[in-house]
Protein backbone atom coordinates (compact mmCIF):
# COMPACT_ATOMS: atom_id res chain seq x y z
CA UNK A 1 -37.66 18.83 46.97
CA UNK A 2 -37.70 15.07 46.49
CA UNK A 3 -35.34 13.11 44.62
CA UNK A 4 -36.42 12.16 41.12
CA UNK A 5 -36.60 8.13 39.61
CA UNK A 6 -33.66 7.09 37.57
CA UNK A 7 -36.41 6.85 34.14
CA UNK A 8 -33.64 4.72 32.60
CA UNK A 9 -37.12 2.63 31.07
CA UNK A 10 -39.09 5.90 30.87
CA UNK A 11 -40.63 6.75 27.36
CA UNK A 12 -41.12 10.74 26.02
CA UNK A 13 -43.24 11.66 22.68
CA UNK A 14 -41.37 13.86 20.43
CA UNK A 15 -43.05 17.36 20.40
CA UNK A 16 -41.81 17.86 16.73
CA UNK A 17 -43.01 14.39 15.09
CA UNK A 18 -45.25 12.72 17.78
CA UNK A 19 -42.99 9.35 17.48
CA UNK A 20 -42.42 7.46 20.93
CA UNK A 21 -38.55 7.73 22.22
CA UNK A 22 -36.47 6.78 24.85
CA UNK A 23 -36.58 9.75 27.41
CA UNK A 24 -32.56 10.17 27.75
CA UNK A 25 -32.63 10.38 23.67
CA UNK A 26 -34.65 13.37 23.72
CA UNK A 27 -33.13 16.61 23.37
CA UNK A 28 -33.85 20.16 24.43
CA UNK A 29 -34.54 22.15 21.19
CA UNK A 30 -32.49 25.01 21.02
CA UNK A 31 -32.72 28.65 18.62
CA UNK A 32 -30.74 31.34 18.96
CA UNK A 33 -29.16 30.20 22.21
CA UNK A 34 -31.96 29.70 24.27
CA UNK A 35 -34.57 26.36 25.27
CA UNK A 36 -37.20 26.63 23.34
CA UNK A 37 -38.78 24.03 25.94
CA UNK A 38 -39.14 21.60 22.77
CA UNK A 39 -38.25 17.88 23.72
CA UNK A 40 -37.15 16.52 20.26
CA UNK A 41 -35.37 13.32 18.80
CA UNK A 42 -32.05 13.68 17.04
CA UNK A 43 -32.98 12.85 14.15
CA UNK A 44 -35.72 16.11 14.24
CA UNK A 45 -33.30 18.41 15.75
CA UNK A 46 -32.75 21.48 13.99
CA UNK A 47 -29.15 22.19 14.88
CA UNK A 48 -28.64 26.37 16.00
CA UNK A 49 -27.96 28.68 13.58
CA UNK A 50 -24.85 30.48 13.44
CA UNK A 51 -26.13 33.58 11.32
CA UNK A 52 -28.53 34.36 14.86
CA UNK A 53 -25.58 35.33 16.69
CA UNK A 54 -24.46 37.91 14.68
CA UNK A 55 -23.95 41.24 16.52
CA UNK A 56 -23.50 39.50 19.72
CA UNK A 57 -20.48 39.54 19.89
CA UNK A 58 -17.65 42.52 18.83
CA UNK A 59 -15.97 42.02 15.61
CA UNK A 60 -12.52 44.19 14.63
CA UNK A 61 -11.54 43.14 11.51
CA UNK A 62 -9.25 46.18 10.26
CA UNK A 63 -8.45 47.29 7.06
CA UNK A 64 -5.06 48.86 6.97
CA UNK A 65 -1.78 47.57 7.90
CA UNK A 66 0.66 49.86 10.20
CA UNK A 67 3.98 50.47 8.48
CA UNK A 68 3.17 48.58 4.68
CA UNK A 69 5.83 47.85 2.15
CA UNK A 70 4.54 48.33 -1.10
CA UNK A 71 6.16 46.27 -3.58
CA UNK A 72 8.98 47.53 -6.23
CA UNK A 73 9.14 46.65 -9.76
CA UNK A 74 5.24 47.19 -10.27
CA UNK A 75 5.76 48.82 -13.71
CA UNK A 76 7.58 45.48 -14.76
CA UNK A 77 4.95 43.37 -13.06
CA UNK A 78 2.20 45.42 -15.10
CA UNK A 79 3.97 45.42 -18.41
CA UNK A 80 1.66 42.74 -19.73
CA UNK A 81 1.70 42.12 -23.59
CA UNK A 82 -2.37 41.72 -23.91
CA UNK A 83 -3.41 39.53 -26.76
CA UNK A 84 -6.24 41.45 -28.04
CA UNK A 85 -6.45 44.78 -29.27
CA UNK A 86 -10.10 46.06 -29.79
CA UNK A 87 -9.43 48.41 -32.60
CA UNK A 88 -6.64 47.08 -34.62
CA UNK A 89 -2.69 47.76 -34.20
CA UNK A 90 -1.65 51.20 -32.62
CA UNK A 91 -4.05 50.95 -29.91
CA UNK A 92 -3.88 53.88 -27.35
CA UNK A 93 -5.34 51.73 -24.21
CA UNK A 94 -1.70 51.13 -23.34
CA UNK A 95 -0.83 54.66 -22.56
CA UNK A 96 -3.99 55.04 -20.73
CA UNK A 97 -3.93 52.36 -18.96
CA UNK A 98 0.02 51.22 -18.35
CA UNK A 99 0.17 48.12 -20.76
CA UNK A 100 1.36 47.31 -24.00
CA UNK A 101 -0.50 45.55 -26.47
CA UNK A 102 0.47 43.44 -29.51
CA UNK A 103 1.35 45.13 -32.41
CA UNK A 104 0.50 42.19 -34.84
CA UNK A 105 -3.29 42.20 -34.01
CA UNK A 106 -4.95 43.47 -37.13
CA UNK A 107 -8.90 43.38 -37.99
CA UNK A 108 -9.50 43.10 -41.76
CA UNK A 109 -12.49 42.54 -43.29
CA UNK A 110 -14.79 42.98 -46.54
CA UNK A 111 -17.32 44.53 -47.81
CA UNK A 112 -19.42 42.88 -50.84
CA UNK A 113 -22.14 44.53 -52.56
CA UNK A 114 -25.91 44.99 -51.87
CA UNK A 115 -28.28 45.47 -54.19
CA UNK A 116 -31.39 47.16 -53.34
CA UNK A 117 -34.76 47.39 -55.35
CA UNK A 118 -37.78 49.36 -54.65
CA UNK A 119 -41.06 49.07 -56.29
């Protein structure tokens, strides 16, 4: 096979805009790892996407841990004093649920009167 010019005057076409380059700033276009064939400028390159490669490679991303310490003192750490209480002052959510709530929080409210007329 015979040896090839040096080109370093030689002009390429962009196959993605058409525009006239230098032929050492074109670029092989690339997708999902392989030459598309595509000679393109830089500034029309479409950089590879990452999300393509998925599954080629193996993944172990495990869940548990051998030999955990939990942590002590979580019924301290829980004992929260919550600043709302949804149906007024002896609320029961904090048995249920492991938290204390206020015991100021009170809902008051008023009732006026309606008068209603038929005909």
């Amino acid at each position: 096979m015979g040896d090839f010019a040096a080109g370093k005057y030689a002009l390429g076409i962009c196959d993605r805009s058409g525009l006239t380059h230098k032929l050492k700033d074109l670029v092989p276009q690339v997708k999902d790892g392989k030459d598309t064939g595509l000679k393109v400028s830089r500034s029309m390159l479409d950089p590879d996407q990452p999300q393509l490669w998925l599954g080629r490679f193996s993944v172990k991303d495990p869940q548990a841990v051998r030999g955990p310490r939990p942590e002590t003192g979580l019924t301290e750490q829980r004992d929260t004093t919550w600043n709302w209480s949804p149906v007024g002052d002896r609320n029961t959510l904090g048995i249920q649920y492991g938290f204390s709530t206020q015991e100021s929080t009170q809902a008051t409210g008023e009732v006026g009167s309606v008068t209603v007329t038929t005909t």
